[in-house]
Protein backbone atom coordinates (compact mmCIF):
# COMPACT_ATOMS: atom_id res chain seq x y z
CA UNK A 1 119.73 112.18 130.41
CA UNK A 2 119.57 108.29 130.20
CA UNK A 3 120.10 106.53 127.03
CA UNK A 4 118.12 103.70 126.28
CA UNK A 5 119.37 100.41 124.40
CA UNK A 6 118.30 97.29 122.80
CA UNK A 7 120.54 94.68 123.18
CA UNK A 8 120.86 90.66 121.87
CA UNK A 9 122.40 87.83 124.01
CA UNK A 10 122.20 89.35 127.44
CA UNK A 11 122.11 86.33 129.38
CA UNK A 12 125.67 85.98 129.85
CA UNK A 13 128.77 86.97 128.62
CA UNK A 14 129.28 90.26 127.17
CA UNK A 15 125.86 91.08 127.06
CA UNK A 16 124.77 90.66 130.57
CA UNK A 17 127.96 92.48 132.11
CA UNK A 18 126.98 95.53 129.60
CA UNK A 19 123.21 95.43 131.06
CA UNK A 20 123.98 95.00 134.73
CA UNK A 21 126.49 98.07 133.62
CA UNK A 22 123.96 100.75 131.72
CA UNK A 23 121.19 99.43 134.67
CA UNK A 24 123.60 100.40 137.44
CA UNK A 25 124.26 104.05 135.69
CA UNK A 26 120.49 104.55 135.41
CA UNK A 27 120.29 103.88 131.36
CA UNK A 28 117.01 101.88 130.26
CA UNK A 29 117.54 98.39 128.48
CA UNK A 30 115.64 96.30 125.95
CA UNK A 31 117.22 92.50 126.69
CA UNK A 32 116.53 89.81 124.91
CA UNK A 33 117.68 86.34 126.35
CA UNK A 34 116.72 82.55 124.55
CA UNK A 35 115.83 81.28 128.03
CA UNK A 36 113.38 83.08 130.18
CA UNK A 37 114.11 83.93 134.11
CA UNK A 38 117.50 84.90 133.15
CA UNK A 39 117.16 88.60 133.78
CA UNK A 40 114.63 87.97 136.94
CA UNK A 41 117.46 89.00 139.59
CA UNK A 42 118.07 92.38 137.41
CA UNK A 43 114.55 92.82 136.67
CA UNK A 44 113.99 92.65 140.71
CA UNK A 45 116.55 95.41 141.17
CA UNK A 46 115.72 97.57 138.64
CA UNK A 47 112.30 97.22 137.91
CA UNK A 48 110.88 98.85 134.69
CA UNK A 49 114.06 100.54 133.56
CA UNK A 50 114.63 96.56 132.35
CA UNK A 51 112.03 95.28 129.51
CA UNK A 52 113.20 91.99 128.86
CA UNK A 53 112.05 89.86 125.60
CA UNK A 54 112.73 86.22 124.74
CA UNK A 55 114.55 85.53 121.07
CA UNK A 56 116.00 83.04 119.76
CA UNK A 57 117.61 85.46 116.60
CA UNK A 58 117.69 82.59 114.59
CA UNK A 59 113.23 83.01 114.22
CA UNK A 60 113.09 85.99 111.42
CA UNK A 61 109.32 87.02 112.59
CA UNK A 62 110.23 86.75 116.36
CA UNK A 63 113.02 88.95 115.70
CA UNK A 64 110.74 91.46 113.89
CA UNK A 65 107.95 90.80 116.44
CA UNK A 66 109.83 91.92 119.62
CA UNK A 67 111.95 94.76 118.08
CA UNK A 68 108.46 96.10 117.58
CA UNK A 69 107.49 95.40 120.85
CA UNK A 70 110.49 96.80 122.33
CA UNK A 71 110.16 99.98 120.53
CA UNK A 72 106.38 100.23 121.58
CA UNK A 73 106.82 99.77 125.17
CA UNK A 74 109.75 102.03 125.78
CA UNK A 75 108.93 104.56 122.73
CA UNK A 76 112.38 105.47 122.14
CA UNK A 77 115.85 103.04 121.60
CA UNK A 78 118.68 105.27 121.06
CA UNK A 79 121.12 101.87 120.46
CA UNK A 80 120.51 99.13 119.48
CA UNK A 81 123.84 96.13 120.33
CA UNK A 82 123.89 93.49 118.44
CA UNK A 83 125.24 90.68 120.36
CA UNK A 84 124.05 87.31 120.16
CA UNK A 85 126.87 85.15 118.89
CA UNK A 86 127.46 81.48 118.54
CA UNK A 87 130.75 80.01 118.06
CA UNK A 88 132.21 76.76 116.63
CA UNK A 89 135.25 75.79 117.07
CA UNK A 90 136.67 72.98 114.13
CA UNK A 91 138.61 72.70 111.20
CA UNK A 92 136.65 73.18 108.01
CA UNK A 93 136.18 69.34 107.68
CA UNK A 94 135.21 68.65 111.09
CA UNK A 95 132.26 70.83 111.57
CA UNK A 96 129.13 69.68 111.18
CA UNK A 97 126.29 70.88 108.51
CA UNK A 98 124.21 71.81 111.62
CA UNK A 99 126.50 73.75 113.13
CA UNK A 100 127.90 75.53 110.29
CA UNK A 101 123.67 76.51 109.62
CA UNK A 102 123.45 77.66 113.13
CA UNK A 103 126.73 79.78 112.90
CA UNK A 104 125.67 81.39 109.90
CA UNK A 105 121.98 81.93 111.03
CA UNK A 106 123.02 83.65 114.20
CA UNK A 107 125.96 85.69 113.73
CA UNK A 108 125.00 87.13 110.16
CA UNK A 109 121.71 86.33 109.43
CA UNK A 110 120.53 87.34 112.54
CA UNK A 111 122.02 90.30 113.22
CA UNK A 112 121.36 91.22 109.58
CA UNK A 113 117.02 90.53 110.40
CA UNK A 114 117.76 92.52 114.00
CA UNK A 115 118.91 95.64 112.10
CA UNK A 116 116.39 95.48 109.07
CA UNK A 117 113.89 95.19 111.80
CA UNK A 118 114.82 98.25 114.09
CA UNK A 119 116.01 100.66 110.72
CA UNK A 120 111.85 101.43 110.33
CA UNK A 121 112.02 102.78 114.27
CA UNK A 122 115.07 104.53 113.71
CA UNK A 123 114.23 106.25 110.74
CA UNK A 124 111.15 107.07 112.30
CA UNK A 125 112.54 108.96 115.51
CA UNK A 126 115.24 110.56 113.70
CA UNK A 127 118.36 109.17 115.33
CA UNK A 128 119.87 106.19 117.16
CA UNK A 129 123.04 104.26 116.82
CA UNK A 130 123.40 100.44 116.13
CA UNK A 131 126.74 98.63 117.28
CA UNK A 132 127.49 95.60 115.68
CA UNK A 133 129.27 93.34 117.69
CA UNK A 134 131.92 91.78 115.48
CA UNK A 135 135.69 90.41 117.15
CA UNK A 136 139.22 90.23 115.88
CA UNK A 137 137.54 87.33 113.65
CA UNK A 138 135.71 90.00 111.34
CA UNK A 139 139.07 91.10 109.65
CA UNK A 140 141.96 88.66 110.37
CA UNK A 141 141.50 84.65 110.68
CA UNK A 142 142.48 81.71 112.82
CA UNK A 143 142.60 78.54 112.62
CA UNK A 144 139.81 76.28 114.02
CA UNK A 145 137.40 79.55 113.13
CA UNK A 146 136.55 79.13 109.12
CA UNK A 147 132.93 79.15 109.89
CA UNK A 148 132.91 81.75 112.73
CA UNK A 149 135.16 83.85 110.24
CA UNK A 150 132.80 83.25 107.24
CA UNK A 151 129.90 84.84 109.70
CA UNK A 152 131.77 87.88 111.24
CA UNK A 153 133.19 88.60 107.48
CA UNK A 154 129.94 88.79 106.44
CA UNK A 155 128.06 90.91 108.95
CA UNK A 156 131.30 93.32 108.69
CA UNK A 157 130.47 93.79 105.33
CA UNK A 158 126.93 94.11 106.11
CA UNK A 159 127.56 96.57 108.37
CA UNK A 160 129.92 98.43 106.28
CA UNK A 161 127.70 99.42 103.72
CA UNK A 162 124.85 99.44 105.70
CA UNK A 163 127.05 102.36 107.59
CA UNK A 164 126.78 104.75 104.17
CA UNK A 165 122.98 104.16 103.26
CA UNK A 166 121.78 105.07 106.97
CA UNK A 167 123.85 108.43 107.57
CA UNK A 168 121.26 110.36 105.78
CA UNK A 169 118.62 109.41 108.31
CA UNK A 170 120.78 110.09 111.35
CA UNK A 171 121.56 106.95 112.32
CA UNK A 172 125.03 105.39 112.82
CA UNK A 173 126.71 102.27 112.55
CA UNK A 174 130.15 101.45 114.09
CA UNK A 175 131.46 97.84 114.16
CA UNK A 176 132.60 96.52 117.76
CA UNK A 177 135.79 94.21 118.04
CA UNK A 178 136.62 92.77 121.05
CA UNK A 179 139.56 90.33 121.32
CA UNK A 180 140.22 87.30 123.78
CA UNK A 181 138.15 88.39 126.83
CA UNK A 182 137.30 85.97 129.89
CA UNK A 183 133.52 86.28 129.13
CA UNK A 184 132.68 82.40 129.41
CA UNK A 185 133.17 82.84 125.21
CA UNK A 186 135.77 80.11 124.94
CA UNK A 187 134.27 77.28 127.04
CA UNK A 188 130.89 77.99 125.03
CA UNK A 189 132.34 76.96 121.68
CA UNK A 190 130.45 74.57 119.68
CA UNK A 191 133.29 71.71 118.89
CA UNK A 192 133.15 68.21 116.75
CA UNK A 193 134.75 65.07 116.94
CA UNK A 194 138.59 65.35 116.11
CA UNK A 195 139.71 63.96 112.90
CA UNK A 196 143.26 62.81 113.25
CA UNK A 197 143.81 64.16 109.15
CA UNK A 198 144.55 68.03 111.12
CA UNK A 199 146.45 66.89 114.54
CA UNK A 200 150.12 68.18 112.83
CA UNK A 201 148.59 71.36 111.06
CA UNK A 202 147.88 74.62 112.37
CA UNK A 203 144.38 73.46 113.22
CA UNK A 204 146.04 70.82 115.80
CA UNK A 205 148.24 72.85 117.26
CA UNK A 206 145.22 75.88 117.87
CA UNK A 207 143.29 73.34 119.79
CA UNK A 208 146.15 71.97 121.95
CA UNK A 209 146.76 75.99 123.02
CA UNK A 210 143.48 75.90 123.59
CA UNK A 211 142.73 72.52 125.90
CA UNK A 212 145.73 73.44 127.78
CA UNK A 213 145.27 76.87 128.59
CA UNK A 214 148.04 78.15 125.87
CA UNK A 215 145.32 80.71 124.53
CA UNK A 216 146.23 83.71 125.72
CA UNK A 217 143.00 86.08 127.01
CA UNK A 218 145.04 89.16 127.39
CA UNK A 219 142.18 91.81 127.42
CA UNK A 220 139.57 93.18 130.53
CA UNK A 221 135.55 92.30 130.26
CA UNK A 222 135.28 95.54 132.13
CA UNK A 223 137.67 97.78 130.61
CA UNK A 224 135.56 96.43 127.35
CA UNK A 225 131.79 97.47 128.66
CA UNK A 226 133.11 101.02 129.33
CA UNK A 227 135.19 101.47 126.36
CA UNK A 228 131.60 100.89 124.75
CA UNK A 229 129.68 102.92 127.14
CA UNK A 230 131.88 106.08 126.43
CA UNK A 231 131.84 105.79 122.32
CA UNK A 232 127.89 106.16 123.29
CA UNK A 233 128.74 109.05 125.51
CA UNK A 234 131.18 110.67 123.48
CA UNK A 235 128.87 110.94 120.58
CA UNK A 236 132.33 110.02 118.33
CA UNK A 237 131.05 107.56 115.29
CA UNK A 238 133.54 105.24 114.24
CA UNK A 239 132.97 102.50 111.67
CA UNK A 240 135.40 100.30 113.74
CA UNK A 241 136.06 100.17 117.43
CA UNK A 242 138.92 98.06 118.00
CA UNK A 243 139.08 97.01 121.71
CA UNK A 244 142.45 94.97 122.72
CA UNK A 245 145.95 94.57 122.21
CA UNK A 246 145.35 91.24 120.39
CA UNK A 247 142.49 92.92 118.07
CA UNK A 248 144.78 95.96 117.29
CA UNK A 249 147.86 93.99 116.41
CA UNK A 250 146.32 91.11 114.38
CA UNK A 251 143.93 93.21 112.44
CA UNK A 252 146.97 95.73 111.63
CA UNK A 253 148.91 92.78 110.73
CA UNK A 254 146.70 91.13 108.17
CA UNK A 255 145.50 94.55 106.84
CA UNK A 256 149.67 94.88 105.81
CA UNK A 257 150.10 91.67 104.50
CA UNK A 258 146.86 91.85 102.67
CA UNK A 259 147.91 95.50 101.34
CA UNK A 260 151.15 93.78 100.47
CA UNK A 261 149.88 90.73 98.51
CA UNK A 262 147.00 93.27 96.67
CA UNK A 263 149.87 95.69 95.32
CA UNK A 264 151.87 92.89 94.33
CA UNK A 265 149.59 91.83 91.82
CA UNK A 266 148.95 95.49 89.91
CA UNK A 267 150.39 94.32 86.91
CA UNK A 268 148.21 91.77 86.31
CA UNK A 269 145.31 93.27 87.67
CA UNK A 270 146.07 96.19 85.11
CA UNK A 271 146.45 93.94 82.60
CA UNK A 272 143.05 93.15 82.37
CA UNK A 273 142.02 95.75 81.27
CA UNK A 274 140.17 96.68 77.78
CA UNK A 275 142.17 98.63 75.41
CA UNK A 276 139.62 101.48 74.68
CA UNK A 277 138.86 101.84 78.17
């Protein structure tokens, strides 16, 4: 039986190679693209198995406004991808305000008014899954990425507890995380002008791997869309899917060192505490 999903950010990237994926396998998809005529070449092949809706996920009521209509004119979204990203790439001084509001108001806030909106529907039909597309970035850092971090962080979080209050109703959450892909990802970044303060720190030496093709991109686009095709078709529920060598080994990493530096400080932590507790 075909599965039908909702997805964010499908005019390129990610997005679009999972659409062009579930279209070619006979699913139904709910797109949503910020510039219309993006999807015209898919909607020509596929015809009404493709509802495409334009968002900008950044406009609260035109999120809420096509989720609704999405929902309406196919009846039933079993998942529901949250995808649309935006990325900046500079130190934490180099950024600027607007781009450190439009990182923030895409990755988390967005996603956050994309899954209040679609929880109604959900609850409604008695099942569906939302996949919250997160990266590497959600649990480890790197320089160059504060303000990405700060907005995949978040939405992890989000998602996290989001993940125990919607279980009653049937619905599941699990939190995607792709590593370095060739998507078109990296030469999208948002960057700023270069302050020469961060050439010799780690900052510096992240965007020199970067401009000279240092950054390793070790994992498949491909490999990726089915990995997230057969969770769907599995029916398995993870919280986290971690998809890549680089996600698996930097996320495990941190997670030790960060289990590390937390049990070193049980004493004081313990210390703390009230005497007639």
């Amino acid at each position: 039986m075909a599965t039908t999903w909702f997805i964010t950010g499908t005019s390129s990237g990610f997005g679009r190679l999972l659409t062009e994926r579930l279209l070619a396998r006979g699913d139904r998809v709910a797109a949503t693209v910020r510039r219309p005529g993006t999807m015209d070449d898919l909607r020509a092949e596929h015809g009404d198995r493709l509802w495409v809706g334009q968002l900008d996920v950044t406009d609260t009521e035109a999120v809420r406004r096509v989720v609704d209509e999405a929902f309406a004119a196919l009846g039933t979204v079993d998942v529901v991808v949250n995808n649309a990203g935006y990325g900046v790439f500079a130190s934490v001084e180099e950024a600027g305000d607007e781009q450190i509001r439009q990182v923030i108001d895409t990755n988390l806030l967005g996603s956050i008014h994309v899954v209040r909106a679609a929880l109604p529907h959900l609850r409604a039909q008695g099942h569906g899954r939302i996949l919250q597309v997160s990266t590497a970035g959600g649990q480890t850092t790197y320089p160059n990425f504060a303000y990405y971090h700060a907005s995949k962080w978040g939405i992890e979080g989000f998602a996290e507890t989001v993940a125990r209050e919607i279980a009653p109703f049937g619905i599941a959450m699990t939190i995607v995380e792709p590593g370095a892909t060739p998507t078109g990802f990296g030469g999208a970044l948002v960057t700023a002008p270069v302050m020469p303060e961060y050439e010799d720190t780690p900052a510096g030496e992240v965007r020199r791997a970067l401009n000279g093709g240092g950054f390793t991109l070790p994992n498949d686009a491909d490999k990726i869309a089915d990995a997230v095709v057969d969770l769907i078709d599995s029916g398995a529920t993870p919280l986290r899917l971690p998809l890549g060598s680089d996600t698996y080994d930097d996320v495990r990493a941190s997670l030790v060192a960060r289990l590390a530096e937390h049990d070193a400080q049980r004493e004081v932590a313990y210390s703390v505490v009230r005497e007639d507790a």
